[in-house]
Protein backbone atom coordinates (compact mmCIF):
# COMPACT_ATOMS: atom_id res chain seq x y z
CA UNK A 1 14.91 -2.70 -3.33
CA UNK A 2 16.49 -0.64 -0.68
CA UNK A 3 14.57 0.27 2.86
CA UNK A 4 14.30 4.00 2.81
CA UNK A 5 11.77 5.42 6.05
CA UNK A 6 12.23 9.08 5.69
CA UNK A 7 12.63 11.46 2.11
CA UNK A 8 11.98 15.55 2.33
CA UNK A 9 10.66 16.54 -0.77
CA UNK A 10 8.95 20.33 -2.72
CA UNK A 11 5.60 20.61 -3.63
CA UNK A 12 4.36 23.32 -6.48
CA UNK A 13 0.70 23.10 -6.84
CA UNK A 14 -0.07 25.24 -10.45
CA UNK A 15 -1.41 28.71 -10.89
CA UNK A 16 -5.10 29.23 -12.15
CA UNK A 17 -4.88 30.50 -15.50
CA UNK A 18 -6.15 33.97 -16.19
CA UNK A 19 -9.52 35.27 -17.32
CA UNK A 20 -9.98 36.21 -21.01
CA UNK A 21 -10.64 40.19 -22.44
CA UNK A 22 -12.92 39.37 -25.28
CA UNK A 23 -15.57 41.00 -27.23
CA UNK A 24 -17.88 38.76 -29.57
CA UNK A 25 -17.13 39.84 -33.44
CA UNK A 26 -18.93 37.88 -36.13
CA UNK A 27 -21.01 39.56 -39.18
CA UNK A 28 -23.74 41.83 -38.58
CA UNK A 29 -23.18 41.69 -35.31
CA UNK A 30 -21.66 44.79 -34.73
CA UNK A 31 -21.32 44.85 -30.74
CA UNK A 32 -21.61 41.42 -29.57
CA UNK A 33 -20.73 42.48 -25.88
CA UNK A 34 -18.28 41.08 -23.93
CA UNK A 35 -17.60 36.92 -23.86
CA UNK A 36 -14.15 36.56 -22.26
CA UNK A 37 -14.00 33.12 -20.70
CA UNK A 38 -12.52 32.40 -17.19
CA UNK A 39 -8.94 30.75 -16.62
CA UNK A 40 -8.60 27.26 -15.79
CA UNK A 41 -8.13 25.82 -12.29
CA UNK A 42 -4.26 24.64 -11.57
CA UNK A 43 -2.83 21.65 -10.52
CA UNK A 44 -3.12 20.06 -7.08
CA UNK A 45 -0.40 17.57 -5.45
CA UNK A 46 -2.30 14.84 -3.24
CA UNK A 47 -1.09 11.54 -1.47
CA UNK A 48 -2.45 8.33 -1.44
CA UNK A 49 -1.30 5.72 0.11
CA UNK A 50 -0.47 2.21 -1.34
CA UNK A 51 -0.10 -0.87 0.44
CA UNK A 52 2.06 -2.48 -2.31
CA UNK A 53 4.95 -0.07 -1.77
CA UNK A 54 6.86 -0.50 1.16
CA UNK A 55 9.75 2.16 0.73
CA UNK A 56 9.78 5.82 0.21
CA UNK A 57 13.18 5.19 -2.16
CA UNK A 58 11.72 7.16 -5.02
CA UNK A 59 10.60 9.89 -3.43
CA UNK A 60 14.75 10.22 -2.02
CA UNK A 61 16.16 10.94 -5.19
CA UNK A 62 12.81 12.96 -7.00
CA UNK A 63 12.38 15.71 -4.82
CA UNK A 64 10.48 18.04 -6.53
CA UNK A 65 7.00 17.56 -8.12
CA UNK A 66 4.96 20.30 -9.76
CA UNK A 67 1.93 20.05 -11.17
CA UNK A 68 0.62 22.41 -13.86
CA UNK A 69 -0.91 26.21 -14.14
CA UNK A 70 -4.22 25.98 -15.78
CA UNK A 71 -4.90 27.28 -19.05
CA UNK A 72 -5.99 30.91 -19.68
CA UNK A 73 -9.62 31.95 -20.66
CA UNK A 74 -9.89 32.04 -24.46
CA UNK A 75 -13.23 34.35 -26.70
CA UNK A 76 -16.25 32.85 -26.96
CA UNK A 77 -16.90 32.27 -23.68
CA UNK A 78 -14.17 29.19 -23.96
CA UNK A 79 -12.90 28.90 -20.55
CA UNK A 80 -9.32 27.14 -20.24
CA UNK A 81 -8.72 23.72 -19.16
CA UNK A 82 -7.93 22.81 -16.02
CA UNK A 83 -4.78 21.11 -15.14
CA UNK A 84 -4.40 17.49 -13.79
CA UNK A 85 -3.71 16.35 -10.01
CA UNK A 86 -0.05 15.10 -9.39
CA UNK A 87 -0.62 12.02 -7.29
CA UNK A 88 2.03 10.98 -5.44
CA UNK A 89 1.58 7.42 -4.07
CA UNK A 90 3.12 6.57 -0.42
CA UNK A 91 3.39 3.47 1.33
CA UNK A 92 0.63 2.85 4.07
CA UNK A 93 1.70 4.16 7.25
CA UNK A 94 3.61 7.54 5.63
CA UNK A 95 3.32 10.63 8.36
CA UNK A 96 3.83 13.76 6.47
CA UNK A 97 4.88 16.98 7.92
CA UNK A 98 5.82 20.67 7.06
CA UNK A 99 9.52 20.73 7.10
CA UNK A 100 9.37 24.00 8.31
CA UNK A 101 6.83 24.24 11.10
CA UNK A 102 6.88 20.53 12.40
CA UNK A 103 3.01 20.40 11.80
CA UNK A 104 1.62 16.86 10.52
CA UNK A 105 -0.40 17.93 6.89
CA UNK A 106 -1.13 14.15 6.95
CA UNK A 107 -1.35 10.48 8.18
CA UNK A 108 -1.70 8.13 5.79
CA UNK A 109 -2.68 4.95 8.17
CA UNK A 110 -5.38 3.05 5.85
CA UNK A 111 -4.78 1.83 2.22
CA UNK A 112 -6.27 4.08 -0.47
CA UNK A 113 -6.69 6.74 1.85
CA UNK A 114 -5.87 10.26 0.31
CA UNK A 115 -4.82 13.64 1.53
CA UNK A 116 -4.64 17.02 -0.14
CA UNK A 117 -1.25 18.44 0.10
CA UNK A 118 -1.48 21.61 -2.25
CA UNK A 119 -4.53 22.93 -3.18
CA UNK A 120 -4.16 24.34 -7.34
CA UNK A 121 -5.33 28.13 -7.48
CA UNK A 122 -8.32 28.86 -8.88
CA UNK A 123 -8.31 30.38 -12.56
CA UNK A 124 -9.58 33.38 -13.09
CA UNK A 125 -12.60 35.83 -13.90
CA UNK A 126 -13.34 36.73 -17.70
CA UNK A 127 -15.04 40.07 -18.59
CA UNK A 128 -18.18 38.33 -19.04
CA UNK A 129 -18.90 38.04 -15.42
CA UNK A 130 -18.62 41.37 -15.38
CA UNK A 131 -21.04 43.33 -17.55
CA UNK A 132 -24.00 44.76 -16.29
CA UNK A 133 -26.74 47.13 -16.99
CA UNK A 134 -24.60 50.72 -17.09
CA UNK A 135 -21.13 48.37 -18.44
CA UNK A 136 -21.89 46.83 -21.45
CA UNK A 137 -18.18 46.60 -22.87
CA UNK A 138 -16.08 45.47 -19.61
CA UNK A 139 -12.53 45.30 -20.00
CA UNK A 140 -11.68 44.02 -17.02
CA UNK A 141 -10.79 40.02 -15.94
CA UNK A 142 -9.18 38.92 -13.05
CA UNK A 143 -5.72 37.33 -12.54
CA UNK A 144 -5.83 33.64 -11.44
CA UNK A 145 -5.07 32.68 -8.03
CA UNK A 146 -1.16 31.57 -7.21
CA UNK A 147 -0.90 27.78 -6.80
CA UNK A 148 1.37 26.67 -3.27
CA UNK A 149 4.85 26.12 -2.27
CA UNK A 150 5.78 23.69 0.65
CA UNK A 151 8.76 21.51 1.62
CA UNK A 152 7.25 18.28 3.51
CA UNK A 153 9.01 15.43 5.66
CA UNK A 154 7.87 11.85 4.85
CA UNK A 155 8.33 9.44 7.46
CA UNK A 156 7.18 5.53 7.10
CA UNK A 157 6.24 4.20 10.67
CA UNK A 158 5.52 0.47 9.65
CA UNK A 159 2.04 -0.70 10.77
CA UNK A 160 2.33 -3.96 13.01
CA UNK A 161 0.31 -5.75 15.43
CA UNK A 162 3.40 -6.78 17.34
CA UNK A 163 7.01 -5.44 17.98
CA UNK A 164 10.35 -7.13 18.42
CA UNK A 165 12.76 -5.23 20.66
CA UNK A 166 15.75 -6.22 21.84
CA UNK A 167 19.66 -6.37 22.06
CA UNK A 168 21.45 -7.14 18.62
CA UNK A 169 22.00 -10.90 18.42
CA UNK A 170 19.19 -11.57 20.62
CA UNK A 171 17.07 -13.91 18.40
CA UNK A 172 14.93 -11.20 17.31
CA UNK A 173 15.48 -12.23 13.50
CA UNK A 174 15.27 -16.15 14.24
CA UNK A 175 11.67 -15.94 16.07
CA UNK A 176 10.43 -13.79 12.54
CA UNK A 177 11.98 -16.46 10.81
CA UNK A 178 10.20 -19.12 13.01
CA UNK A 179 6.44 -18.54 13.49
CA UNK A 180 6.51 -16.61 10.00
CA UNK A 181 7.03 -16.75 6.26
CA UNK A 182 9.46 -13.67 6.54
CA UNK A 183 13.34 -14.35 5.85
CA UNK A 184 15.31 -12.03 7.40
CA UNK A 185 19.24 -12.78 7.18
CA UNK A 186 20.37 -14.49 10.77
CA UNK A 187 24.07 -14.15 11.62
CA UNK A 188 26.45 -14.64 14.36
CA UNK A 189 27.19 -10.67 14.42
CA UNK A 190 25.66 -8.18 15.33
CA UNK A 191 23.30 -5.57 13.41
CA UNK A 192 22.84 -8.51 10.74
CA UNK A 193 19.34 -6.52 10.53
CA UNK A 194 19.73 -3.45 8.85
CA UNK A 195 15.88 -2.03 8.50
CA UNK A 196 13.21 -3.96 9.26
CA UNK A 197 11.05 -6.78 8.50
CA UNK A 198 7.62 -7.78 8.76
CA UNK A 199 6.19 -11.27 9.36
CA UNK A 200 2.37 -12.57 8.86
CA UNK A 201 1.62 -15.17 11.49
CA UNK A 202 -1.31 -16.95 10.63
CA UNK A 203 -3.78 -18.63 13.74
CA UNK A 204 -6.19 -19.90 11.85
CA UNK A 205 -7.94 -20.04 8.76
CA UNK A 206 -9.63 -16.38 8.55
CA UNK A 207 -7.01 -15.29 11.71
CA UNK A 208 -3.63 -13.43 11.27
CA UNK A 209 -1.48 -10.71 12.66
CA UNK A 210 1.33 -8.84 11.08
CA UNK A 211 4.87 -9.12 13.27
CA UNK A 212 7.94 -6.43 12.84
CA UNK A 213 11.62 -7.30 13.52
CA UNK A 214 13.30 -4.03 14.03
CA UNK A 215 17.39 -3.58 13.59
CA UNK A 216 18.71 -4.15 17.33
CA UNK A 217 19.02 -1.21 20.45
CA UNK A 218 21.59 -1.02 22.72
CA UNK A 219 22.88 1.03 25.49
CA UNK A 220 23.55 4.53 24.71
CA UNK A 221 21.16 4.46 21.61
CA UNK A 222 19.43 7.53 22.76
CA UNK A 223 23.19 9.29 22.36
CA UNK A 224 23.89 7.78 19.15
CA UNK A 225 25.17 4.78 19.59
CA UNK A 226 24.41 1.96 17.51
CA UNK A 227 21.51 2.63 15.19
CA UNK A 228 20.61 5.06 17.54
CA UNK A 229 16.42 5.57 17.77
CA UNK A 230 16.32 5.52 13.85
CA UNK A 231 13.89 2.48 13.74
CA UNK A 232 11.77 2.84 16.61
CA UNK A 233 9.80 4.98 15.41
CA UNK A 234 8.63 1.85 13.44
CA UNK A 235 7.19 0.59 17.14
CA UNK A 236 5.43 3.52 17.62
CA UNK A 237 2.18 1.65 15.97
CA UNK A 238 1.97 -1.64 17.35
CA UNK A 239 -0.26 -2.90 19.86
CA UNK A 240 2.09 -4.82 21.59
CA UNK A 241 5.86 -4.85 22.13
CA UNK A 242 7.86 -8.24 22.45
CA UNK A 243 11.01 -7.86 24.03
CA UNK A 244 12.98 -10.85 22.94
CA UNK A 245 16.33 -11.76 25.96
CA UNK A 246 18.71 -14.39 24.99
CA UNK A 247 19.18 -15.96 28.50
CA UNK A 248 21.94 -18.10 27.48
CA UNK A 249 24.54 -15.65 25.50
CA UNK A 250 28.16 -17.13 24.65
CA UNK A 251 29.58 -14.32 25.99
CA UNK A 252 30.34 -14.97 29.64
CA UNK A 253 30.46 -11.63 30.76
CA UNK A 254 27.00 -10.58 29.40
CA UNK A 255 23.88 -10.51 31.75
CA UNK A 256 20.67 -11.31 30.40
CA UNK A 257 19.03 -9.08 33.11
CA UNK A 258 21.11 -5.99 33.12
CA UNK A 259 20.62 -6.43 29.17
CA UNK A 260 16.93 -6.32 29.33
CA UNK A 261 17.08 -3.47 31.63
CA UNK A 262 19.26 -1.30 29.65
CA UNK A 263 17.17 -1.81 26.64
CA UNK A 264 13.74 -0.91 28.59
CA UNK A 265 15.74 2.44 30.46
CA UNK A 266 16.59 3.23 26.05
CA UNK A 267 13.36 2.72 25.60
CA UNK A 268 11.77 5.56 27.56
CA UNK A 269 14.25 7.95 26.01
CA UNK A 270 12.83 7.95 22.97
């Protein structure tokens, strides 16, 4: 499946339905009084995130998600149905944001956790709330509420214990491949790693830690070059950073210290 990290996507939670103008008719009953039933709530659009899924790819190509109006208030005090909860389900880790004012709606760091991202309207009043001692007959209901409209930013930050950072070809991809069951491709080129990896290292029996191999960052990254910062945002989690220097490069010019010092001076840029 292919590594997507960021999608923008539309939200439509649904309108409450409206309240009902109804007056009870049956047989010898010859003014039953008012029994208008209320509208139904609408459709909310929540997150949840899912530790099984590990790439926002469907969320790239289905952009919009809309969840229902609720049903309008029927006679006999029948209020309408309310409309289900679109539940869209995120990888653990997802930051969401409001495309349009930069403010985080959520952080979805812990599996199963779930936030509200549109909240349904509420349906409407029917006329029966409304009679009263000097208004028998009420003709009056109330619209239901409008259901809301926002354009969010998901970003995946992958949650690690431990980052790998360094220059492309470093070893970054062999030492994942090493202490962990993770198979990254290893190449003699560079940017072999496209998106990154994660590795469990187990210690022990009951003892683990979760490692992240990141594509490669090299000077002038904060300008463009390369991959530019698109992954490291991926590092922004971990607890600790390893910054893996190949001391003995083929090339003769390179210089393993210069090379680790570039990377660190990248590193505060972002």
């Amino acid at each position: 499946m292919k590594f997507v990290d960021e999608a923008c996507i539309e939200i439509h939670s649904g309108k409450g339905g409206d309240g009902a103008v109804s007056f009870r008719r049956e047989k010898n009953v010859p003014r039953g009084g008012p029994d208008g039933g209320d509208g139904g709530s609408g459709g909310s659009v929540c997150a949840v995130a899912d530790r099984n899924i590990n790439t926002l790819v469907e969320y790239r190509f289905a952009r919009i998600h809309r969840a229902r109006d609720g049903e309008r208030g029927r006679g006999a005090q029948c209020n309408g149905k309310g409309a289900d909860d679109v539940v869209l389900r995120v990888p653990t880790g997802t930051v969401i944001t409001n495309a349009e004012t930069g403010e985080t709606v959520a952080d979805l760091a812990e599996d199963e956790q779930v936030a509200l991202l549109a909240r349904g309207g509420k349906g409407g009043l029917g006329n029966v709330n409304f009679k009263s001692s000097t208004n028998r007959t009420p003709r009056k209901a109330t619209p239901g509420e409008p259901g809301e409209h926002r354009t969010l930013k998901l970003e995946l930050k992958v949650l690690a214990d431990i980052g790998l950072l360094g220059l492309p070809n470093a070893g970054k991809s062999t030492f994942i491949r090493a202490v962990s069951a993770a198979r990254p491709k290893v190449a003699d080129y560079p940017f072999t790693t496209l998106h990154p990896h994660l590795g469990v290292v187990r210690v022990g029996i009951d003892r683990s830690f979760v490692i992240a191999d990141i594509p490669g960052l090299i000077e002038g990254a904060a300008e463009g070059a390369g991959l530019g910062h698109e992954f490291l945002r991926h590092l922004a989690r971990t607890r600790l950073l390893l910054h893996i220097v190949d001391v003995a490069p083929f090339d003769p010019d390179a210089d393993p210290a210069r090379d680790a010092r570039s990377v660190a001076a990248e590193l505060k840029k972002f």
